[in-house]
Protein backbone atom coordinates (compact mmCIF):
# COMPACT_ATOMS: atom_id res chain seq x y z
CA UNK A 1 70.46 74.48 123.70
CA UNK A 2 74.10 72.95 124.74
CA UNK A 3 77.15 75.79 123.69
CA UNK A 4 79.82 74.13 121.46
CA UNK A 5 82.67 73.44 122.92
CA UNK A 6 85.60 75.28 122.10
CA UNK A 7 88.52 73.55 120.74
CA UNK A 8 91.17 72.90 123.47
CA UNK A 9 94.40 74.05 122.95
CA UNK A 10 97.41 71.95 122.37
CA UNK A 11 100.02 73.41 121.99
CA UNK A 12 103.43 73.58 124.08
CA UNK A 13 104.55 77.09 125.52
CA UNK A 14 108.69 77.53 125.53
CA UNK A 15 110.00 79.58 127.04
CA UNK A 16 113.49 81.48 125.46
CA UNK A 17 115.88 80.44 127.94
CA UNK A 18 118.80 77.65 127.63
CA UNK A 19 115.96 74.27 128.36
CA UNK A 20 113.42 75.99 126.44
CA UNK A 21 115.63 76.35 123.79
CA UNK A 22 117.25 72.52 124.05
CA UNK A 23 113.73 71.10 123.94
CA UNK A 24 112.83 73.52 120.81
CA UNK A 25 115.62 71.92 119.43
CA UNK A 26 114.97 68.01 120.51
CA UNK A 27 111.15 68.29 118.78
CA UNK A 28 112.84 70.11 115.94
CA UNK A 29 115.15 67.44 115.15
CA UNK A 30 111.97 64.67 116.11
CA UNK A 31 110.40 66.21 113.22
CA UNK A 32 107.74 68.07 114.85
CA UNK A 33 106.97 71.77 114.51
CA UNK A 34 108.14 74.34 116.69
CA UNK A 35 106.57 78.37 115.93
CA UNK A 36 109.43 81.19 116.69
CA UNK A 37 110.09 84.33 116.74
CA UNK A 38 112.59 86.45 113.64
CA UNK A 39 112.94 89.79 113.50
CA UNK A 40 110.27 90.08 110.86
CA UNK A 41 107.33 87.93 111.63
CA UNK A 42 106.75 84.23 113.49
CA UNK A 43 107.79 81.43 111.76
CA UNK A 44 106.27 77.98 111.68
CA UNK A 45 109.42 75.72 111.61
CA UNK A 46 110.06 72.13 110.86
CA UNK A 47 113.30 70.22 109.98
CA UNK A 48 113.83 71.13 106.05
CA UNK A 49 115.58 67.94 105.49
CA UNK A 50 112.72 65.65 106.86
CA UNK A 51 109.92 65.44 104.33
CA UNK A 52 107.10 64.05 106.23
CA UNK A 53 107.80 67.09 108.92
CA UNK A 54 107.55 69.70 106.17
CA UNK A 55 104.76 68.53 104.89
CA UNK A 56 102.78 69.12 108.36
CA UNK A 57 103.73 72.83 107.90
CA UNK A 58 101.40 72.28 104.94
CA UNK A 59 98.60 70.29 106.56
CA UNK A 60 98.41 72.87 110.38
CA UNK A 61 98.59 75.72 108.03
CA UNK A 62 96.06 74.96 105.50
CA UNK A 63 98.69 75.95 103.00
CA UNK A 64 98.80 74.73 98.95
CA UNK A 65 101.74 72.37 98.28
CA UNK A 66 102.42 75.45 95.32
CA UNK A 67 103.32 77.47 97.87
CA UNK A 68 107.34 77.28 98.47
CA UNK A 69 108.89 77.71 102.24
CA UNK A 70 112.03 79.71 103.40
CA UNK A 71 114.88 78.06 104.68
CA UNK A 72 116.64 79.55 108.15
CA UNK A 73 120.01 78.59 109.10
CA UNK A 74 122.15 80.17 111.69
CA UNK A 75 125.33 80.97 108.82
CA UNK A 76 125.69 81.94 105.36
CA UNK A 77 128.12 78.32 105.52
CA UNK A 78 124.95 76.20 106.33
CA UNK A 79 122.97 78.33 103.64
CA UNK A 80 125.87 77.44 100.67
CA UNK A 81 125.00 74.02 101.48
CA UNK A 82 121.61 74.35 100.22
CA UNK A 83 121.98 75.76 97.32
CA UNK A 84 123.66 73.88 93.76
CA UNK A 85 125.27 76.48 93.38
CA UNK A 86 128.11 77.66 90.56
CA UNK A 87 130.57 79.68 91.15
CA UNK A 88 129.24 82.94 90.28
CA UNK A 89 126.27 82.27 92.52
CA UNK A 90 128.65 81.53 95.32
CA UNK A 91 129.78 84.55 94.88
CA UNK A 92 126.60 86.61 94.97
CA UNK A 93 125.62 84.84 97.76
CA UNK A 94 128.53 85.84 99.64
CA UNK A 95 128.52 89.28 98.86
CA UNK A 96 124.81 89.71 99.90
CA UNK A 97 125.12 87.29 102.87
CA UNK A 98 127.86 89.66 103.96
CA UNK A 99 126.19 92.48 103.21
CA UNK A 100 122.42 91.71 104.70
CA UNK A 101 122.86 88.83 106.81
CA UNK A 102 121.50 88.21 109.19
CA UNK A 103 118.85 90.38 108.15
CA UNK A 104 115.48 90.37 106.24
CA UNK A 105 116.85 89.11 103.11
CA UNK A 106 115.83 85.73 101.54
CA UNK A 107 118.05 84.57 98.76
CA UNK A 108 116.54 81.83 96.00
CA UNK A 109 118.92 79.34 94.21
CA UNK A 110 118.84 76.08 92.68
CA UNK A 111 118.26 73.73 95.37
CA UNK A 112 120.38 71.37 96.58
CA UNK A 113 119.51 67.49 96.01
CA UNK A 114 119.32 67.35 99.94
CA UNK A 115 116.15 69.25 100.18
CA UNK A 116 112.75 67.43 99.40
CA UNK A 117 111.25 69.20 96.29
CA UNK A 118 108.02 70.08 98.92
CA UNK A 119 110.35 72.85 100.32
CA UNK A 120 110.74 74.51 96.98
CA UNK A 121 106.76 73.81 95.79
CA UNK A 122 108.80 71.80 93.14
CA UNK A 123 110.21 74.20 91.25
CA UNK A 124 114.10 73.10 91.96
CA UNK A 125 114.30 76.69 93.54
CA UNK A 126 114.78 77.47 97.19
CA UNK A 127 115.02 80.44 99.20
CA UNK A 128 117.11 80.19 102.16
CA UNK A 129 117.96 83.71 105.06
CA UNK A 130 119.73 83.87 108.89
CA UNK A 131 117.36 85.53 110.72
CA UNK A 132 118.69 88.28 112.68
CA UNK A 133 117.02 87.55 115.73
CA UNK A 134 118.24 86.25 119.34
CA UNK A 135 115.88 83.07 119.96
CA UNK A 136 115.83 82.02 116.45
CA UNK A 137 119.70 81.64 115.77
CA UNK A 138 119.75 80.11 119.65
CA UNK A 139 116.91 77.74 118.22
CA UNK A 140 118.69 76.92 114.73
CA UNK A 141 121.87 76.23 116.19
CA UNK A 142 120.11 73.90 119.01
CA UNK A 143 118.52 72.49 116.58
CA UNK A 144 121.34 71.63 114.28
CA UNK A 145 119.33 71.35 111.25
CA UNK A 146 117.92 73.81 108.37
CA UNK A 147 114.63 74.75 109.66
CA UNK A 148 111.94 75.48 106.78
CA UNK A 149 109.37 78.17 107.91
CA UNK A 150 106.60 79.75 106.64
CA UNK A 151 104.68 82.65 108.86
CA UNK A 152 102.93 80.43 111.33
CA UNK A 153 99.34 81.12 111.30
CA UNK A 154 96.33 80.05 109.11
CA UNK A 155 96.93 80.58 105.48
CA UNK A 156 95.89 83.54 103.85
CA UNK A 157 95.47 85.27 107.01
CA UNK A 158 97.28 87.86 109.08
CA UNK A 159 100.93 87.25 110.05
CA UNK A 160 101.83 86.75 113.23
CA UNK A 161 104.38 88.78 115.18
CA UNK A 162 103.08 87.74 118.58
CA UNK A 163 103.34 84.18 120.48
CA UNK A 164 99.32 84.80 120.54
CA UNK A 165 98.78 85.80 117.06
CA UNK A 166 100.40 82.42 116.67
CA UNK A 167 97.71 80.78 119.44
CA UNK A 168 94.72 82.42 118.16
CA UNK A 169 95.60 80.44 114.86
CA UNK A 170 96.87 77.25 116.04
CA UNK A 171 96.74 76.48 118.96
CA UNK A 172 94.88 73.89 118.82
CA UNK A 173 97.17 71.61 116.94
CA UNK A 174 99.96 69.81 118.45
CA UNK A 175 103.24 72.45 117.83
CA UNK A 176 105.55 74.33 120.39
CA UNK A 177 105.34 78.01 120.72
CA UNK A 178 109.15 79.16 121.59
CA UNK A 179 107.47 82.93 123.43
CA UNK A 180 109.72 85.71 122.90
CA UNK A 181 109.26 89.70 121.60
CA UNK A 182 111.48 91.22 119.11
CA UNK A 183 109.68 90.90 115.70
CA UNK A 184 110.50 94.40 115.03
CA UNK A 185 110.73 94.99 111.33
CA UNK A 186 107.32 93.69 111.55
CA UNK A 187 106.74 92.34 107.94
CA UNK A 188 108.37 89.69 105.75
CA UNK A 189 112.00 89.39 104.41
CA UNK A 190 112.79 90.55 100.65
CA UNK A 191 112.68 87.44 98.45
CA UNK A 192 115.83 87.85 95.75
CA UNK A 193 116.29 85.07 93.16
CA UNK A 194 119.88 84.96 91.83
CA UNK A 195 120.50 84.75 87.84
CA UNK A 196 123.75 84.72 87.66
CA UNK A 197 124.19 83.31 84.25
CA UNK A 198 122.04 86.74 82.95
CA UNK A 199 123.77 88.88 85.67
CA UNK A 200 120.24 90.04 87.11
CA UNK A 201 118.86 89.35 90.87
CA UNK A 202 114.99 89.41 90.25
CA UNK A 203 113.25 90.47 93.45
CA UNK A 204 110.51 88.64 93.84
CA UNK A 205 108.67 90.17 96.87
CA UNK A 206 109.84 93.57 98.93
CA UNK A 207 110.55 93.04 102.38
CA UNK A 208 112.89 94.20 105.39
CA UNK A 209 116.03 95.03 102.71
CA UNK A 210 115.24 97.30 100.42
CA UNK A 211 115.75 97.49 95.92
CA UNK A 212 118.13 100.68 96.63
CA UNK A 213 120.41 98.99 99.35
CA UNK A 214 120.69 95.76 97.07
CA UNK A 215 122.03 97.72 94.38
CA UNK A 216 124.31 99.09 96.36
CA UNK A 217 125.31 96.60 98.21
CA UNK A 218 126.60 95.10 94.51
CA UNK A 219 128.12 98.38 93.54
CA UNK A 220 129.99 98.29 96.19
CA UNK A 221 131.42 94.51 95.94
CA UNK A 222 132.51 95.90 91.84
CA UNK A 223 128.93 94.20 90.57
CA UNK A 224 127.86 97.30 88.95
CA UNK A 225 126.99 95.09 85.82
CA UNK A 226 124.50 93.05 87.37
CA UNK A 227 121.02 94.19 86.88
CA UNK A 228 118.76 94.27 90.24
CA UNK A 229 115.12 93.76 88.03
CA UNK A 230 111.42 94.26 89.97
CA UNK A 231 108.14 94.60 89.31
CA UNK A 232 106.55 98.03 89.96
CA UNK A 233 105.66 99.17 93.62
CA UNK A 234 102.61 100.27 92.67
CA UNK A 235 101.12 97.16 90.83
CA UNK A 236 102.96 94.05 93.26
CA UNK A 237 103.69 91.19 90.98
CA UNK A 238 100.36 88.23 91.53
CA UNK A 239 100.81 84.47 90.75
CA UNK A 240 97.61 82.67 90.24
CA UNK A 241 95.84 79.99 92.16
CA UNK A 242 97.10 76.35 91.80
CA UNK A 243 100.66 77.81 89.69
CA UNK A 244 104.08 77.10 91.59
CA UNK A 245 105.49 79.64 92.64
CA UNK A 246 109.45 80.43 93.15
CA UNK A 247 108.84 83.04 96.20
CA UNK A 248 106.21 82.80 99.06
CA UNK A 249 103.54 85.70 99.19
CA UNK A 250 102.89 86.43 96.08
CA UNK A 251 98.80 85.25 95.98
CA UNK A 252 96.30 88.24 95.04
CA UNK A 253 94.83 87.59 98.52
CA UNK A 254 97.10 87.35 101.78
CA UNK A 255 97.86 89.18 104.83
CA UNK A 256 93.94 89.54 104.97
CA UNK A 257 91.69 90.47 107.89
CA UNK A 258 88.75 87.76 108.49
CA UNK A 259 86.62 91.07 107.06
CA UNK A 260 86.10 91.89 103.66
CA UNK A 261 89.36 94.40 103.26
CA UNK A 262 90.04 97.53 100.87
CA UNK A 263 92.39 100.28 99.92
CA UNK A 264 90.68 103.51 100.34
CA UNK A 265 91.92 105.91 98.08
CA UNK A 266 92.94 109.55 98.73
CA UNK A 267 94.16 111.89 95.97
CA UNK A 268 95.95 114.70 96.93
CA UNK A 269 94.42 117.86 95.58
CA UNK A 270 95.31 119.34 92.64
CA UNK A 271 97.78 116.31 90.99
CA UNK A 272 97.33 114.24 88.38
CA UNK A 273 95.97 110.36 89.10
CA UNK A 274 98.09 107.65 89.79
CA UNK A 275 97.43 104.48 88.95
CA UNK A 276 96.16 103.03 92.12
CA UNK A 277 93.73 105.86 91.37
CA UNK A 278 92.70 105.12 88.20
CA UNK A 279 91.80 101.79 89.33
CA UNK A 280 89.45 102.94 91.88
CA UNK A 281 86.19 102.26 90.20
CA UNK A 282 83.83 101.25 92.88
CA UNK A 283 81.26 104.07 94.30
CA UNK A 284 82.92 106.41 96.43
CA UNK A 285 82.32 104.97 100.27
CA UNK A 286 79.33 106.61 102.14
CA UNK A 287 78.55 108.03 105.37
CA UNK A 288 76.71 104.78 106.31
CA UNK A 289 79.40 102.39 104.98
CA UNK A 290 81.86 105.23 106.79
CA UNK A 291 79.75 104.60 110.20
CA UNK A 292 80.75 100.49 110.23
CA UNK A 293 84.68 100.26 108.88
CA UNK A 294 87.70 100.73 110.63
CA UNK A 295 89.50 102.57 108.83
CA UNK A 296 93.20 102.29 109.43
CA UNK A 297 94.99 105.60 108.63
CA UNK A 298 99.05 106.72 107.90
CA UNK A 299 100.75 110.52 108.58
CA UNK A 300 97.32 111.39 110.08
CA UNK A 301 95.68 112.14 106.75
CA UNK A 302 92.25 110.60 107.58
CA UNK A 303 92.45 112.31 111.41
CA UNK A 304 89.11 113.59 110.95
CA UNK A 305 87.06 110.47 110.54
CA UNK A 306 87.73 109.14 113.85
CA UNK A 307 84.89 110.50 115.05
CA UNK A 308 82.84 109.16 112.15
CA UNK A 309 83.94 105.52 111.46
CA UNK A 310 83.49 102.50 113.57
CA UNK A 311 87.30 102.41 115.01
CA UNK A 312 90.30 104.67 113.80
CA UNK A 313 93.91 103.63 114.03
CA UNK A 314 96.60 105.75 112.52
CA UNK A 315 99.73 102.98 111.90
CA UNK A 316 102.35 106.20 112.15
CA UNK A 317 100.66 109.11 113.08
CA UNK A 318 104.31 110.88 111.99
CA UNK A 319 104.33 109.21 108.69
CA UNK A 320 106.97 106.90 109.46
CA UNK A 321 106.69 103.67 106.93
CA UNK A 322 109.41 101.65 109.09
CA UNK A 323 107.22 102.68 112.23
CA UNK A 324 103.76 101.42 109.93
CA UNK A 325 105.56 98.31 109.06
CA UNK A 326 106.09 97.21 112.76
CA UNK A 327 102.44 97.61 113.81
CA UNK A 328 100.18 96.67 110.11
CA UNK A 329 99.82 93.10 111.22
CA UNK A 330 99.24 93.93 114.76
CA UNK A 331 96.52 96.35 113.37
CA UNK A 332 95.02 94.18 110.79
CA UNK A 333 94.16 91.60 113.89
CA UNK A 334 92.96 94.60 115.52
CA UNK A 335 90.78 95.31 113.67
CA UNK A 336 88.97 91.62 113.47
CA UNK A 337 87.86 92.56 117.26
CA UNK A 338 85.82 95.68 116.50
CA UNK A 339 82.69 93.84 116.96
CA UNK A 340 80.64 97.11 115.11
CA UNK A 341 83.08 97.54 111.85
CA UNK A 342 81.90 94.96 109.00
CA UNK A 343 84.45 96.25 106.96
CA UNK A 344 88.36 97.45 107.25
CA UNK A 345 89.50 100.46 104.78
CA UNK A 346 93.27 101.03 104.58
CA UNK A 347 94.42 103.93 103.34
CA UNK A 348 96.43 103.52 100.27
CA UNK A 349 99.87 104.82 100.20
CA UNK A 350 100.52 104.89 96.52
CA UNK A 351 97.39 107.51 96.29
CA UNK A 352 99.41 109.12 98.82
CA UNK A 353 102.34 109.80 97.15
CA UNK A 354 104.61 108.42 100.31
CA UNK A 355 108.44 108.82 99.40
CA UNK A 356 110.66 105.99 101.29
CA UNK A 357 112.74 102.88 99.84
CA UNK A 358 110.78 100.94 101.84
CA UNK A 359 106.89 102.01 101.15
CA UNK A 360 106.81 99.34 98.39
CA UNK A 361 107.13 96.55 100.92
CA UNK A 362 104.64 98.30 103.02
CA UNK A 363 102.15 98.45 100.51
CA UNK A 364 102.37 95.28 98.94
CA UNK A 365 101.10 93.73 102.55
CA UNK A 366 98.40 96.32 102.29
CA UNK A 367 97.51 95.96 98.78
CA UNK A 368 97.02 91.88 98.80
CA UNK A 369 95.62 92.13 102.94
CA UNK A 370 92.33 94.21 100.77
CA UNK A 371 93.03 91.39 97.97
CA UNK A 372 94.17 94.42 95.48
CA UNK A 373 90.38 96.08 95.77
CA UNK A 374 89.90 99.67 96.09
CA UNK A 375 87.05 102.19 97.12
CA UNK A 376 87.46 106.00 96.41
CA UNK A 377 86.85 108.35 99.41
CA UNK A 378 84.35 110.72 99.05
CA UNK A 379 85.56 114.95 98.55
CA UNK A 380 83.96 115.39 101.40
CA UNK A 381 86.05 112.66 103.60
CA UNK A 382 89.15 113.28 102.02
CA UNK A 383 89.07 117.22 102.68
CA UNK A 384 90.09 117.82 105.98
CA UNK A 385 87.56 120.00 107.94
């Protein structure tokens, strides 16, 4: 019997110095796609003005036309000119862009007429950020043009933060791969939609900025009056299948392993259930179920089932959730190459009770990478022998 042949792989390797750069830059403005590195995850870019380029973000990726893509520019000037805005949105945008930019901070507007409505899943809204990262604003201003850019791998599936990640997905369509480390915050911007005419920025999804340092952030600028409004960390906000949405990432299912995923909940002893608790209504996971899952672990509290599961990873052995954030995707991908594991149980932070502005954003990657499904752990795995 003849093996199939693997695909072969097409895409272009850049490298991040001044002709890698210029040529990222040439295909950019060409309209072909060009995957980079940000500070937060790899982005697969195309020129936001050109239509038919955008809309091959959508066909490599796999991705639904009602899913919107960010905008990256090199200045908070470029970003103005995307957005129709008035002027108390100018304003807002100015004190945030000042405040978080560049940074991990996506702001959503009305779009300017400039944009095709594919960018915004056509909804009239964009989101637009300046990545603060080296090779990207090199890239941008190479490029010359506003460079929409979704996470560039298959969609649905774990983000990249590696050139690989980004090869193991698609490399075998025709893209450039600019290859350069530094995605260190590890997981998505914030999304923030601006309502200035009801004084209220409506996050949208938690990222690299946190709700805490937006607020302040308008306190400071003598915004006290406008309202920073989200969902609750515990339960992330969900858009359905096939509905538009105003802010990438907000599907039940994303982030996910290519193994069925789940949040494995751990009550401490002796308090009262949260809700991520409650929720738990499967059968508590048994020894043989134990014996084929990698189980991926925070602050150590699952230490003792290394010896018991399939693989063990702990993503901050010290309980750090900026440290967890840097490594989760790396993990999740991990975790696809533990040939003996049929399943992947994350522990779930909210049943943990972790205290940081920033465990929200952590957990929302976790909750919708196990497609918001959750197994209890057994008294006897929980308790720590």
């Amino acid at each position: 019997m003849t093996a199939l042949a693997m695909p072969a792989v097409r895409a272009t390797m850049l490298g991040p110095d001044a002709a890698g750069l210029r040529r990222a830059g040439e295909l950019l403005r060409a309209g072909k796609l060009v995957a980079f590195p940000t500070e937060t995850v790899y982005g697969l870019g195309a020129n936001a003005l050109n239509e038919e380029a955008v809309l091959d973000i959508f066909r490599v990726k796999g991705r639904p036309l009602t899913d919107p893509l960010i905008v990256h520019v090199p200045t908070p000037d470029m970003a103005l000119q995307l957005f129709e805005a008035d002027k108390a949105t100018a304003t807002i945008v100015d004190v945030l862009a000042t405040a978080f930019w560049p940074g991990p901070l996506t702001l959503v507007a009305k779009a300017a007429a400039s944009l095709p409505l594919c960018v915004s899943a056509g909804t009239g809204f964009v989101g637009v950020r300046c990545p603060a990262h080296a090779v990207a604003v090199a890239m941008l201003t190479e490029a010359a043009v506003p460079v929409a850019a979704p996470s560039a791998n298959r969609f649905g599936h774990v983000s990249p933060t590696t050139a690989q990640h980004v090869l193991d997905d698609l490399g075998t369509h025709d893209i450039a791969v600019l290859d350069a480390p530094g995605c260190d915050v590890g997981i998505e911007s914030t999304v923030a939609k601006i309502d200035a005419h009801n004084s209220e920025l409506l996050l949208l999804r938690r990222g690299g900025v946190s709700e805490s340092a937006l607020r302040a952030a308008l306190d400071k600028a003598g915004l006290g009056h406008f309202a920073v409004r989200a969902k609750s960390r515990e339960e992330p906000a969900v858009v359905a299948d096939g509905v538009a949405a105003v802010a990438p990432g907000q599907l039940l299912t994303h982030y996910a392993p290519d193994k069925p995923t789940f949040l494995a909940v751990v009550p401490p002893a002796g308090t009262p259930p949260t809700a991520s608790e409650s929720a738990a209504t499967a059968a508590p996971v048994d020894s043989g179920e134990l014996a084929s899952s990698c189980v991926v672990d925070f602050g150590g509290r699952l230490a003792h089932l290394a010896g018991d599961c399939a693989a063990y990873r702990d993503l901050s052995p010290a309980g750090s959730v900026s440290e967890a954030a840097r490594v989760l995707f790396d993990t999740l991908r991990w975790t696809e190459s533990v040939e003996a594991a049929q399943r992947v149980l994350l522990v779930d932070l909210m049943a943990l009770r972790v205290s940081d502005e920033h465990v929200g954003a952590l957990y929302d990657r976790m909750f919708r990478a196990a497609s918001g499904r959750r197994v209890p752990m057994g008294e006897a795995q929980w308790t720590k022998r």
